[in-house]
Protein backbone atom coordinates (compact mmCIF):
# COMPACT_ATOMS: atom_id res chain seq x y z
CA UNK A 1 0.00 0.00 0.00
CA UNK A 2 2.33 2.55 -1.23
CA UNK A 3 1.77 6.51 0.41
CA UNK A 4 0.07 5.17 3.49
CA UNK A 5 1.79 4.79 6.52
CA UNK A 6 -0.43 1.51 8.87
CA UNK A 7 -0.47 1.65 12.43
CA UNK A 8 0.85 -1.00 14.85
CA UNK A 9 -1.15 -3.20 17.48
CA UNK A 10 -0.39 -4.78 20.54
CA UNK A 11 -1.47 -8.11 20.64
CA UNK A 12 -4.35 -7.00 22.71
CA UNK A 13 -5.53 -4.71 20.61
CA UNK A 14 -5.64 -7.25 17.67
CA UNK A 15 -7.35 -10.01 20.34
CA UNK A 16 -10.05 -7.49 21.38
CA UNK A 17 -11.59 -7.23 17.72
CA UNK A 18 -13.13 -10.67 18.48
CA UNK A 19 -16.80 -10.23 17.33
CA UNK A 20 -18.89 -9.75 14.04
CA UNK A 21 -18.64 -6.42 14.65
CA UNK A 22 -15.59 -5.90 14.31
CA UNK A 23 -13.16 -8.91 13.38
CA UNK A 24 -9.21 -8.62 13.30
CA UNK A 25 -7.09 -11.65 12.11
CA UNK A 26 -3.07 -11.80 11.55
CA UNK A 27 -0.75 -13.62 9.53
CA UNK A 28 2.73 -13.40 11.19
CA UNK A 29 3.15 -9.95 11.82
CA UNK A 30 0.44 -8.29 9.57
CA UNK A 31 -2.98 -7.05 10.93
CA UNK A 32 -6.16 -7.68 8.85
CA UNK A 33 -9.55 -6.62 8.94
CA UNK A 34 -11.75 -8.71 7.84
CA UNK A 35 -15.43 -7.81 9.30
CA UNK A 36 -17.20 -7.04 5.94
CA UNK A 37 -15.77 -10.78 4.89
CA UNK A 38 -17.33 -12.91 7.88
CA UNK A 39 -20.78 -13.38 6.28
CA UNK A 40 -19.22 -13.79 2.63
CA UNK A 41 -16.86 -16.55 3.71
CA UNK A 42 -18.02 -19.94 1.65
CA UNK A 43 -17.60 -22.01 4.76
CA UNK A 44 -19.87 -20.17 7.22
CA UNK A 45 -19.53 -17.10 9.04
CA UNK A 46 -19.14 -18.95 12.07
CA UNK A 47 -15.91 -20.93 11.01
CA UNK A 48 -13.96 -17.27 10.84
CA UNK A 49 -14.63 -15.84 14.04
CA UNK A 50 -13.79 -19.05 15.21
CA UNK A 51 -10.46 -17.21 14.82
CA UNK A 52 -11.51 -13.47 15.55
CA UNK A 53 -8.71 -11.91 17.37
CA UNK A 54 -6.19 -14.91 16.52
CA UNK A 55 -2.96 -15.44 14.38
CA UNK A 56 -4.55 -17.49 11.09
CA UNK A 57 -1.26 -18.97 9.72
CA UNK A 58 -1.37 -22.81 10.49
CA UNK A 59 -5.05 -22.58 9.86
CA UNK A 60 -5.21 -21.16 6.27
CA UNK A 61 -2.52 -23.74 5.83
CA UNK A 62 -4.08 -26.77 7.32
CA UNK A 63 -4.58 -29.34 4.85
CA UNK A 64 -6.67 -31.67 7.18
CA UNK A 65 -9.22 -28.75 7.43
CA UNK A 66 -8.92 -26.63 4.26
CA UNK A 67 -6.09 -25.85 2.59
CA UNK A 68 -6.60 -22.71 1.61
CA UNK A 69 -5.51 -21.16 -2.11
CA UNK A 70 -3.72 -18.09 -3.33
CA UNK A 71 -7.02 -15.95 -3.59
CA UNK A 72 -7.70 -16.23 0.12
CA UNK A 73 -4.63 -14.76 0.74
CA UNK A 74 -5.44 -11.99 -1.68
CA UNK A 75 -8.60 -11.05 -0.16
CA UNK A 76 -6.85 -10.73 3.42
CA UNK A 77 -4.09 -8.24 1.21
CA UNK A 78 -7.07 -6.24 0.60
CA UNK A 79 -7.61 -5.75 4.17
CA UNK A 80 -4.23 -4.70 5.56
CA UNK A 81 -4.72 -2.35 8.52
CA UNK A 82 -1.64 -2.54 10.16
CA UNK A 83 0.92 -4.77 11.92
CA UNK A 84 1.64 -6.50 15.00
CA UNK A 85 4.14 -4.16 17.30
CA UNK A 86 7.50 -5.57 16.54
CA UNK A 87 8.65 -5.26 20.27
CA UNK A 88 5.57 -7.75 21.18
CA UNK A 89 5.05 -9.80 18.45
CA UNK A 90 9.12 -10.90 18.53
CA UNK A 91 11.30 -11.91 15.29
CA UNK A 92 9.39 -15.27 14.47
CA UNK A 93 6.18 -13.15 14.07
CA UNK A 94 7.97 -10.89 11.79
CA UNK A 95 10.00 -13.25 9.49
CA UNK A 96 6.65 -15.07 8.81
CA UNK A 97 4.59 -12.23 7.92
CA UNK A 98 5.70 -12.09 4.42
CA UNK A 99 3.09 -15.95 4.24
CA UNK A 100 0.31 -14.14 2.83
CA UNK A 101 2.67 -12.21 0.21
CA UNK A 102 2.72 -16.15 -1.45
CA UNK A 103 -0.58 -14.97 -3.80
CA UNK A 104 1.64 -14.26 -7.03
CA UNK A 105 0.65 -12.46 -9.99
CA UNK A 106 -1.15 -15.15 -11.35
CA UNK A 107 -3.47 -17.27 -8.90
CA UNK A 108 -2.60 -20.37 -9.92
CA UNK A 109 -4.37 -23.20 -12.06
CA UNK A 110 -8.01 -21.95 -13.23
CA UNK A 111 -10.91 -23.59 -14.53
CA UNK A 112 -10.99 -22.58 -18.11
CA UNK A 113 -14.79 -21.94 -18.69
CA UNK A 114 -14.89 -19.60 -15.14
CA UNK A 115 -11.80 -18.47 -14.35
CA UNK A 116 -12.00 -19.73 -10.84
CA UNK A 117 -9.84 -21.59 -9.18
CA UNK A 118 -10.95 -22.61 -5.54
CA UNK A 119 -14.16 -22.35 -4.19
CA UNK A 120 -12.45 -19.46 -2.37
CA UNK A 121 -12.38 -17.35 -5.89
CA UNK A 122 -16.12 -16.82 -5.60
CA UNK A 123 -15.65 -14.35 -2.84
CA UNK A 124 -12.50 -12.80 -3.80
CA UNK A 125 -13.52 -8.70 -4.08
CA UNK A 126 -14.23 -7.68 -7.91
CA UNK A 127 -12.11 -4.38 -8.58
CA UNK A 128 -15.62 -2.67 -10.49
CA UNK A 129 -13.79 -0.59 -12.93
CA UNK A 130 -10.87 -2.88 -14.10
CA UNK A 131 -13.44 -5.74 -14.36
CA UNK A 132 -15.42 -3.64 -16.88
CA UNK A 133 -12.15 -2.28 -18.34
CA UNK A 134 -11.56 -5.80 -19.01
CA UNK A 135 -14.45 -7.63 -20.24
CA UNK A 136 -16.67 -4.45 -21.75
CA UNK A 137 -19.52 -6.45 -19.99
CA UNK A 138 -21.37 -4.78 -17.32
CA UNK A 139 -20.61 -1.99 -14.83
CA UNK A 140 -21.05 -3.43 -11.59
CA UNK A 141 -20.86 0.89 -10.15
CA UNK A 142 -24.39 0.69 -12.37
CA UNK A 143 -27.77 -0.48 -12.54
CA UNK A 144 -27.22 -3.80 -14.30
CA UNK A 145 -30.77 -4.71 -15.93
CA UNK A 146 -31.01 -1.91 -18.50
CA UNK A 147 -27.20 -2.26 -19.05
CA UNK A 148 -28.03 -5.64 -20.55
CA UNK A 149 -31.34 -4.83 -21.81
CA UNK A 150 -29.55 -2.38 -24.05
CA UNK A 151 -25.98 -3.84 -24.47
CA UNK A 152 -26.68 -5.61 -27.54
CA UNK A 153 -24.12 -8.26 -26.42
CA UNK A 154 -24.69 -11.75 -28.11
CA UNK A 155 -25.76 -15.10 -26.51
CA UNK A 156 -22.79 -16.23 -26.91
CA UNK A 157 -20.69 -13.38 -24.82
CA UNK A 158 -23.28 -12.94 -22.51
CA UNK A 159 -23.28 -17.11 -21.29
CA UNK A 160 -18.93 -16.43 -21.08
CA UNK A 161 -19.44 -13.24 -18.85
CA UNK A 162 -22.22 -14.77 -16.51
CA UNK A 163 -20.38 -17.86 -16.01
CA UNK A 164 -17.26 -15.86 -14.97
CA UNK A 165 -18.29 -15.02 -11.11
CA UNK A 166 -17.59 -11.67 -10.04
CA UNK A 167 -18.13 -11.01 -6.13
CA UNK A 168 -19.58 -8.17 -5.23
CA UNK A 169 -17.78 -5.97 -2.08
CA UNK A 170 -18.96 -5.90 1.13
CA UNK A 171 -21.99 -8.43 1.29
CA UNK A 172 -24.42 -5.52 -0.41
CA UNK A 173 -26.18 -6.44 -3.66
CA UNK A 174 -25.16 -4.89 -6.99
CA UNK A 175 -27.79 -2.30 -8.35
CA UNK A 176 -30.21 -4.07 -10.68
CA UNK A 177 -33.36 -1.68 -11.08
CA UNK A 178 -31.71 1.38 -9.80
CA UNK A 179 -35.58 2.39 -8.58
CA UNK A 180 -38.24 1.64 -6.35
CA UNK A 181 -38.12 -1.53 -7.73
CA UNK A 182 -34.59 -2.42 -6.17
CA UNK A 183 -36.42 -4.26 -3.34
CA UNK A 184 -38.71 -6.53 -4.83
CA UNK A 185 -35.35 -8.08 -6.06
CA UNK A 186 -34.28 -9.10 -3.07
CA UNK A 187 -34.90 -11.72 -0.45
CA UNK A 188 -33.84 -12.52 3.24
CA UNK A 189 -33.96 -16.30 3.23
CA UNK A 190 -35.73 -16.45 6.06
CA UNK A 191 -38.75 -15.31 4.53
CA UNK A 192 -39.34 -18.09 3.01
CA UNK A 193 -40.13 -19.70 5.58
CA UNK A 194 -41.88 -17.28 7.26
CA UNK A 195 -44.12 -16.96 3.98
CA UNK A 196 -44.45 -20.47 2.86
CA UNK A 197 -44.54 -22.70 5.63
CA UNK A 198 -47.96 -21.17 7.13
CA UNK A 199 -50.19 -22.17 4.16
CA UNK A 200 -48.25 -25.52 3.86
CA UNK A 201 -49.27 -25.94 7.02
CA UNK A 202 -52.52 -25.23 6.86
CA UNK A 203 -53.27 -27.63 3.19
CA UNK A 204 -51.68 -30.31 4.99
CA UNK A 205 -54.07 -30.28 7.88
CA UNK A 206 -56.99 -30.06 5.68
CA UNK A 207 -55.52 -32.63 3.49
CA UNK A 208 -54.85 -34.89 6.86
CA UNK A 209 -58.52 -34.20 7.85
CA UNK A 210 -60.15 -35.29 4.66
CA UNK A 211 -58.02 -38.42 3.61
CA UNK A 212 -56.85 -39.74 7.27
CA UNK A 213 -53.31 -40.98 7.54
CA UNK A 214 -53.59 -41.75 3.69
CA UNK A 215 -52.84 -38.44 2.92
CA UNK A 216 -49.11 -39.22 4.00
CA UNK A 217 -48.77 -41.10 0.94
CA UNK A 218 -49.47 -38.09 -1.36
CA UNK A 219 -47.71 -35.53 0.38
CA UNK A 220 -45.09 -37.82 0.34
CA UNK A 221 -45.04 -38.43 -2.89
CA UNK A 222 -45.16 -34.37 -3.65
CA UNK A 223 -42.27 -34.11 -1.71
CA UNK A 224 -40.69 -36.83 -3.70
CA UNK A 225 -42.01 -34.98 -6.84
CA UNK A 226 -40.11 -31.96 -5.91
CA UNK A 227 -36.96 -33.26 -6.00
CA UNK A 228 -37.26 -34.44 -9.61
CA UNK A 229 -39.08 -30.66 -10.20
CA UNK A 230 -35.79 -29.16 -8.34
CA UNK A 231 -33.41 -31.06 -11.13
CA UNK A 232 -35.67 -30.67 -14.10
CA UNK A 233 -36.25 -26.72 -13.57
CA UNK A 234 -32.45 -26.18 -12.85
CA UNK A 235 -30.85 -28.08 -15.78
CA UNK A 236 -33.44 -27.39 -18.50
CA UNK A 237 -34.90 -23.78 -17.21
CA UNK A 238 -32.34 -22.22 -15.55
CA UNK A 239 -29.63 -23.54 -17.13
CA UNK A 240 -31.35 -23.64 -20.81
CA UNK A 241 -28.05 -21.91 -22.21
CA UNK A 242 -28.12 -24.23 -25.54
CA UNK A 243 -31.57 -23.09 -26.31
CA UNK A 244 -31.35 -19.47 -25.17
CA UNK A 245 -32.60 -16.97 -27.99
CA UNK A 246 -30.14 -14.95 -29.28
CA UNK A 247 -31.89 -11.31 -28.09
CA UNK A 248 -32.25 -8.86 -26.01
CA UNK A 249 -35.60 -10.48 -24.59
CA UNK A 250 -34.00 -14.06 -23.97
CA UNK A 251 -30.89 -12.86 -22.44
CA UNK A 252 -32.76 -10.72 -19.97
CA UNK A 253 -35.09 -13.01 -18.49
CA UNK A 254 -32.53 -15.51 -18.64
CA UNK A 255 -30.43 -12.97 -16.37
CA UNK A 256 -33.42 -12.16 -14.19
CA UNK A 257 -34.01 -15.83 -13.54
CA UNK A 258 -30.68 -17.69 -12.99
CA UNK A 259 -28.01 -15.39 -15.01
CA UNK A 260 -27.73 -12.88 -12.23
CA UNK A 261 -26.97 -15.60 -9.75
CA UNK A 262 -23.60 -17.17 -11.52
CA UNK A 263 -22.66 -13.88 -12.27
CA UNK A 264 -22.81 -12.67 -8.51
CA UNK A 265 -22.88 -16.60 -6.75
CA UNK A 266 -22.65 -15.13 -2.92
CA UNK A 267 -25.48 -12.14 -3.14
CA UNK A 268 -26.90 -13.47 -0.25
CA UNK A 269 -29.95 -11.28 -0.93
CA UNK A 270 -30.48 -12.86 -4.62
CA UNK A 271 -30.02 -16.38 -3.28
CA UNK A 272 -33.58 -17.66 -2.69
CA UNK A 273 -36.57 -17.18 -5.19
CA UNK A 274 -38.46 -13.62 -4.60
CA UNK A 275 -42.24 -14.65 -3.25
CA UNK A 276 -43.70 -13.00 -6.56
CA UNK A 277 -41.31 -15.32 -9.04
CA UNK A 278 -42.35 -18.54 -6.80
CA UNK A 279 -46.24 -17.69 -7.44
CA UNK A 280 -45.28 -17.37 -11.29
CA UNK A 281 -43.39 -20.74 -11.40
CA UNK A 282 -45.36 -22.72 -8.97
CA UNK A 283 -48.78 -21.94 -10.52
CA UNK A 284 -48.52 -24.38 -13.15
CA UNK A 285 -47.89 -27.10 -10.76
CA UNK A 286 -50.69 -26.40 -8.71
CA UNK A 287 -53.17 -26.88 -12.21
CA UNK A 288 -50.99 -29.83 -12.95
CA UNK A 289 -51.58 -31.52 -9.92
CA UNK A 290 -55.56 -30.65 -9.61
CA UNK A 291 -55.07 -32.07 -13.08
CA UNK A 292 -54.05 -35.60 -12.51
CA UNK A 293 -55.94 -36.01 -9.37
CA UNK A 294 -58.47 -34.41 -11.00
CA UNK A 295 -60.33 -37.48 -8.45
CA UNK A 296 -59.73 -36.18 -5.60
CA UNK A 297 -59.22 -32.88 -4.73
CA UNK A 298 -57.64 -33.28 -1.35
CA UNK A 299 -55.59 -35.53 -2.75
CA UNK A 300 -54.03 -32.99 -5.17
CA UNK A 301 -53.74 -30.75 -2.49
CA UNK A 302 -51.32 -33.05 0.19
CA UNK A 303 -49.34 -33.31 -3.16
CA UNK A 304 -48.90 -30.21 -3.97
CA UNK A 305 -48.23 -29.01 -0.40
CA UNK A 306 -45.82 -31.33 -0.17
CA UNK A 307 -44.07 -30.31 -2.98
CA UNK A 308 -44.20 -26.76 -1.68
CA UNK A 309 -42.17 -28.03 1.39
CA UNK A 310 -39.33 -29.29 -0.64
CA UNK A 311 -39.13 -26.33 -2.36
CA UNK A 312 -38.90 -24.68 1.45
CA UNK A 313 -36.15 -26.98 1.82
CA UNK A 314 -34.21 -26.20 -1.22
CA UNK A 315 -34.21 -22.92 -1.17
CA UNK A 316 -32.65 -22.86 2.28
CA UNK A 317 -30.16 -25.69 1.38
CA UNK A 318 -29.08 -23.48 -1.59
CA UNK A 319 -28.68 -20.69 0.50
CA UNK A 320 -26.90 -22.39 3.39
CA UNK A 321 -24.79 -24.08 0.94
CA UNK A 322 -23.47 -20.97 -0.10
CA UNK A 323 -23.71 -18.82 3.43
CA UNK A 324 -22.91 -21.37 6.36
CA UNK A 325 -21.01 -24.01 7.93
CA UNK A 326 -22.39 -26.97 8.02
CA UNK A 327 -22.72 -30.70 9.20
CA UNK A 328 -20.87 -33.40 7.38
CA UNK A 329 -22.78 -34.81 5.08
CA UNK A 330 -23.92 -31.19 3.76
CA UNK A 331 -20.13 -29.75 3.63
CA UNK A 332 -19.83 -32.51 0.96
CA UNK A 333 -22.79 -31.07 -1.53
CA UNK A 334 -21.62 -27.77 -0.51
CA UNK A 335 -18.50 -28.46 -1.90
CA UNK A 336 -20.67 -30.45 -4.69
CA UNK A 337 -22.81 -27.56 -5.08
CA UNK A 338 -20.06 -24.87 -5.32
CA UNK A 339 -18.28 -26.60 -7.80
CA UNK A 340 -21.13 -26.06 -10.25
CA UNK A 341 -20.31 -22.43 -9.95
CA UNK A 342 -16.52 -22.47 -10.06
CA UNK A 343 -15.41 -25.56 -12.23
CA UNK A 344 -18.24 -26.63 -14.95
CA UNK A 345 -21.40 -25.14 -14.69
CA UNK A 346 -22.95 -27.71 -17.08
CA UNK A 347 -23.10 -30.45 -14.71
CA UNK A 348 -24.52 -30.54 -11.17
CA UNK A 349 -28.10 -29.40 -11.36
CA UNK A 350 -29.21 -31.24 -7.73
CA UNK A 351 -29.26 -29.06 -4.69
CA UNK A 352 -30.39 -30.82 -2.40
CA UNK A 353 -28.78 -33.91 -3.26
CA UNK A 354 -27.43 -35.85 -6.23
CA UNK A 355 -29.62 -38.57 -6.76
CA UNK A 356 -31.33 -36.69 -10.01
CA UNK A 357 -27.55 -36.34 -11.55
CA UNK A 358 -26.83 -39.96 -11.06
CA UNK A 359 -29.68 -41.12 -12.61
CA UNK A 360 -29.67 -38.60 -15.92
CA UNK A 361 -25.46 -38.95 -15.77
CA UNK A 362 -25.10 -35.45 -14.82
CA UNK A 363 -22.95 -35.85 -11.69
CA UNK A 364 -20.62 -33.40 -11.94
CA UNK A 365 -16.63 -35.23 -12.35
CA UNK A 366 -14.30 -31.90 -11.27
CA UNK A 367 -12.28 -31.61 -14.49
CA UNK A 368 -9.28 -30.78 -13.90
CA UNK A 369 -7.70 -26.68 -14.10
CA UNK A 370 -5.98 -25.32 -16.84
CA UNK A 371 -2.14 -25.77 -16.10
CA UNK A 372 -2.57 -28.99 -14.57
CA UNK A 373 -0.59 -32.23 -16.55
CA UNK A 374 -2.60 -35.47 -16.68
CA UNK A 375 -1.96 -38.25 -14.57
């Protein structure tokens, strides 16, 4: 940081910044702030201030836990605030403090269709003007819908910009309206459940009162349903790049629906469906199933409410996948999951688990980065 002259901390200092609030981390002899990154962290805010206060060396080495790439270490260059008083922190401190200086020029082997790396990439802090400077794509200092709308890009550039992630600073949303439309494009994931599960509630128990303990078997089966739904709608709707018309009209409603989301993967506010999209989608479904139990119409019902609750499911998987730490077996399709978004986007499609990909032989096989040799 050339011109600016950082301030020295006593160990103390560095130890009391041990909160969400405010959360200091060193390498060796450097001093880092990293508040603004705690929520953005792919593993869970909770696994960083696990180390709030503390010296992070062994840990961002540890290969047992996570071994963690060159574009970690970048992001903590970006938050240099000072260093460790010499006098306290003793020689060792200081001959170790150049560790996080290891991110060279280049970050190492990259996945050629994303330009990622790690899964650590996805959060690494876009610089707004070079990226532009760069690609000519969008201005992430701008509204970004009537950017596209009028860009005139083709299909073609727009799927190789979308599926390069850029990460937005400082866990705010890009600008997509601009307006008093800004909100409606964004949702807490907890309102998802706070919308949804009441009326799923409520069908169930009048589906229950009607059919008895038979009505487990449809509701069931919706739930069952969704799963297939969750694959179906994410390979062939969301991701329906091969099929995507070539226009303005296509590529914005293809942006409004999935694009937005592997161009920005951790906008934790554009993570779960928006209440008005989710009526849009899931009113077809609700016809379809009235449809074929066109019999019974209680029947349809503990379907279709149990469909709604694996959608409730999903969408809090997805965003927990990308947002928190988690048990075992989920760390594994978080790691699945984030995969999708750094190392082949065209595989992958399950969520909430990969039974869908097995079956269609879309399990997504890592391939391996540019610069690698083969075994």
């Amino acid at each position: 940081m050339p011109g600016r002259t950082l301030p020295t901390f006593t160990p103390a200092e560095v130890e009391s910044h041990n909160n969400a609030k405010s959360c200091y981390v060193t390498v060796g002899s450097k001093v880092y702030d990293i508040t603004s990154f705690v929520d953005d962290h792919p593993g869970g805010g909770d696994l960083v201030l696990e180390y709030a206060g503390k010296d992070v060396k062994e840990i961002l080495r540890d290969p047992v836990s996570h071994e963690h790439s060159d574009a970690a270490y970048e992001i903590l260059e970006d938050s240099l605030v000072g260093f460790v008083s010499p006098n306290a922190a003793g020689k060792d401190a200081i001959s170790n403090g150049t560790t996080a200086n290891r991110a060279a020029n280049g970050s190492g082997p990259a996945y050629a269709t994303t330009g990622m790396s790690r899964e650590e990439d996805l959060s690494v802090d876009t610089d707004y003007s070079k990226d532009y400077q760069t690609y000519k794509f969008l201005d992430l200092n701008k509204p970004l819908l009537m950017q596209l709308w009028f860009s005139g890009f083709s299909k073609e550039f727009y799927l190789e910009q979308i599926h390069r992630p850029r990460h937005y600073r400082g866990g705010e949303s890009a600008p997509l309206f601009g307006n008093f439309l800004e909100p409606l494009s964004k949702t807490s994931w907890y309102m998802v459940p706070i919308i949804w599960l009441p009326p799923v509630t409520y069908g169930t128990f009048v589906g229950f009162s009607a059919l008895g303990n038979f009505a487990a078997i449809y509701w069931l089966g919706g739930l069952f349903l969704w799963t297939l739904i969750e694959y179906v709608m994410h390979r062939f709707l969301f991701h329906i790049d091969n099929f995507l018309p070539d226009n303005r009209v296509g590529i914005t409603l293809h942006f409004l629906l999935h694009g937005i989301h592997h161009y920005l993967p951790m906008d934790k506010y554009r993570l779960v469906m928006p209440p008005t999209l989710f009526v849009v989608l899931a009113a077809p479904f609700w016809k379809l199933a009235h449809a074929v139990f066109s019999y019974n119409w209680y029947a349809a019902l503990a379907v279709y409410c149990g469909g709604v609750f694996g959608y409730i499911c999903y969408d809090l998987t997805h965003y927990f996948l990308h947002h928190r730490s988690l048990p075992s077996y989920y760390q594994q399709l978080k790691k699945y999951h984030l995969q999708h978004h750094f190392a082949d986007f065209d595989n992958g499609f399950g969520v909430t688990s990969r039974f869908w990909d097995v079956i269609f032989g879309t399990e997504l096989q890592t391939p391996p980065p540019k610069g690698t040799k083969a075994q």
